[in-house]
C-alpha atoms as a PDB file:
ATOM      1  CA  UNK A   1      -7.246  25.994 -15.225  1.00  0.00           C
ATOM      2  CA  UNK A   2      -9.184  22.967 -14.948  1.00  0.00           C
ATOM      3  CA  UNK A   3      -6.505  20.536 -16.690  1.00  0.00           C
ATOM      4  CA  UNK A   4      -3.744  21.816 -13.928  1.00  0.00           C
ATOM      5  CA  UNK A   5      -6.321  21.446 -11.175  1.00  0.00           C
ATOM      6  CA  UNK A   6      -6.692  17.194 -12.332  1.00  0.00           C
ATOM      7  CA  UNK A   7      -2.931  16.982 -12.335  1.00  0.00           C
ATOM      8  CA  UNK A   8      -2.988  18.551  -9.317  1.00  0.00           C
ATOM      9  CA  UNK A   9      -5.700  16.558  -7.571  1.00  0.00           C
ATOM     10  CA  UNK A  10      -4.066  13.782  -9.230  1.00  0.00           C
ATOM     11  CA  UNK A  11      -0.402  14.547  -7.501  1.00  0.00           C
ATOM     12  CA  UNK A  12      -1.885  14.558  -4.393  1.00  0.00           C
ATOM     13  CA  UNK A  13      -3.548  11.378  -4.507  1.00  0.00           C
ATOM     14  CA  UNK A  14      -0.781   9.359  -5.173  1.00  0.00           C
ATOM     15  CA  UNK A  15       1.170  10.810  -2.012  1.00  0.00           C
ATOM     16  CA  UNK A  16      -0.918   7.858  -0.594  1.00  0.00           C
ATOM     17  CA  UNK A  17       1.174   5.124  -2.754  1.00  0.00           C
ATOM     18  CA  UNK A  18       4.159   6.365  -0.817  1.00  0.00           C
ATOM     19  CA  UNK A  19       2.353   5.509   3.039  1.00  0.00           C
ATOM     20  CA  UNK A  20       1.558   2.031   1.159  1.00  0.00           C
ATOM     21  CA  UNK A  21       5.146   1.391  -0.001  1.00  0.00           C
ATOM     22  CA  UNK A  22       6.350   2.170   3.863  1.00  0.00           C
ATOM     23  CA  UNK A  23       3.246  -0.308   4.963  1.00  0.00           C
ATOM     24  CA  UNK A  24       4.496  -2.894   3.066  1.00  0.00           C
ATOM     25  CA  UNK A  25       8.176  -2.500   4.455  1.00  0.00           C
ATOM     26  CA  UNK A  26       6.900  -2.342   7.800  1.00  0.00           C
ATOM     27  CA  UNK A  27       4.450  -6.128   7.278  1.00  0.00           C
ATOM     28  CA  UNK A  28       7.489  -7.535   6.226  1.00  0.00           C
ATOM     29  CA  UNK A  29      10.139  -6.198   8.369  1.00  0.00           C
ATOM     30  CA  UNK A  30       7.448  -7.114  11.420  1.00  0.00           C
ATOM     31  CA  UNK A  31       7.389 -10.983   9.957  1.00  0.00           C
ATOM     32  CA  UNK A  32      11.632 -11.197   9.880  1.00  0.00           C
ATOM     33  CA  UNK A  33      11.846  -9.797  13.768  1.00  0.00           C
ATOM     34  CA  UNK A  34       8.762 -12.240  14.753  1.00  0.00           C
ATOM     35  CA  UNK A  35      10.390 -15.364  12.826  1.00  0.00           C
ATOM     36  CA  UNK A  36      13.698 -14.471  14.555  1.00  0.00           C
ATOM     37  CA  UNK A  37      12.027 -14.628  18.113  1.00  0.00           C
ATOM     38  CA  UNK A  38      10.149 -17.463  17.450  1.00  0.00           C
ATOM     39  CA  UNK A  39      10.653 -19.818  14.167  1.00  0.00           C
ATOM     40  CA  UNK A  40       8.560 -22.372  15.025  1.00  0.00           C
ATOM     41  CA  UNK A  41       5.399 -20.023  14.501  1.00  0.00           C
ATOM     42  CA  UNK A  42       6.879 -19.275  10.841  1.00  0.00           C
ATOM     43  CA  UNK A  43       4.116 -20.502   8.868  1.00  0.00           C
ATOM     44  CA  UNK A  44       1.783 -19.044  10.804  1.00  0.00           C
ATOM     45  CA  UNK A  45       2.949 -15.472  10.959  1.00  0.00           C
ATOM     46  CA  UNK A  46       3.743 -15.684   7.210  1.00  0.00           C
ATOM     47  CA  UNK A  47       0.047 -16.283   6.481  1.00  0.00           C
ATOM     48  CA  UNK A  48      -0.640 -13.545   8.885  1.00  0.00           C
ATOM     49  CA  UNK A  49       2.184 -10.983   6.782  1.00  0.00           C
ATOM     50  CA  UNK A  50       0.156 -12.036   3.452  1.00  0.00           C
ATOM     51  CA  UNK A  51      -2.989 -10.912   4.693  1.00  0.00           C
ATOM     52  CA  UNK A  52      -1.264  -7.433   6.003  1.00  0.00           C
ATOM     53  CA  UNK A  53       0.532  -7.128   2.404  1.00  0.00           C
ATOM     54  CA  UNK A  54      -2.517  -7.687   0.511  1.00  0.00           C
ATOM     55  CA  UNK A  55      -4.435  -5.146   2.196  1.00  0.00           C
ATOM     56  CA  UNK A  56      -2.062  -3.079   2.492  1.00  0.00           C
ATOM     57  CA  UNK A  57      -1.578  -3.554  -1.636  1.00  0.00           C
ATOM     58  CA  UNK A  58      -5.390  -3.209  -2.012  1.00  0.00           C
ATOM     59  CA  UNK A  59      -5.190   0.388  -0.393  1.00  0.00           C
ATOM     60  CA  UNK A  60      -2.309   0.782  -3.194  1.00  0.00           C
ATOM     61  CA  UNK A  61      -4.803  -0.119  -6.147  1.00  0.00           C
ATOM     62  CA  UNK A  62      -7.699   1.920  -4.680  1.00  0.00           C
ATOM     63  CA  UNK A  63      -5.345   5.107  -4.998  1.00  0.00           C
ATOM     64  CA  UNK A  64      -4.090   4.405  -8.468  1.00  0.00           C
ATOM     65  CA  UNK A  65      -8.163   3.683  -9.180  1.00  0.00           C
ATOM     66  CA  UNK A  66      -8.992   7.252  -8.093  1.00  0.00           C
ATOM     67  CA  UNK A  67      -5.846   8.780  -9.308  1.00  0.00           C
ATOM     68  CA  UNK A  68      -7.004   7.272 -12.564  1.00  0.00           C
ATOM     69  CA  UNK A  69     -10.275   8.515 -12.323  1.00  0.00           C
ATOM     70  CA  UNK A  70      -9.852  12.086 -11.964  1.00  0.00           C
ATOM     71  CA  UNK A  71      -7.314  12.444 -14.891  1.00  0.00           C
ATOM     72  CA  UNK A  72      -9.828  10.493 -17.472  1.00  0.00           C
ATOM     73  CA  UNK A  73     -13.244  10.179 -16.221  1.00  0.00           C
ATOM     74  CA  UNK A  74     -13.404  14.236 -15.166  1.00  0.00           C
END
């Protein structure tokens, strides 16, 4: 009972990897339609869609850290 409930537990936590995949579509999807209405800001907004992908990635590690956590530390 307590094995299915980690692999349970464990499922659910890495629905969140799913919100971070879509985040990362949306940084970069947001940096083609802003470099398309302005391209001399390109630089710019592609330091700006780094920042947004690695936090958005970091969110992405800190799930697979828990989801990791409850299947071998518990």
């Amino acid at each position: 009972m307590y094995e299915s409930a980690k692999v349970i537990g464990a499922g659910a936590a890495t629905i969140a990897l799913a919100g971070c995949g879509t985040g990362i579509g949306i940084v970069f999807g947001s940096l083609i339609s802003a470099v398309a209405r302005n391209p001399s800001l390109t630089k710019q907004l592609f330091s700006y869609s780094i920042l947004g992908f690695a936090l958005t990635e970091a969110i992405a590690l800190f799930t697979l850290m828990v989801v990791f956590l409850i299947l071998f530390a518990l």
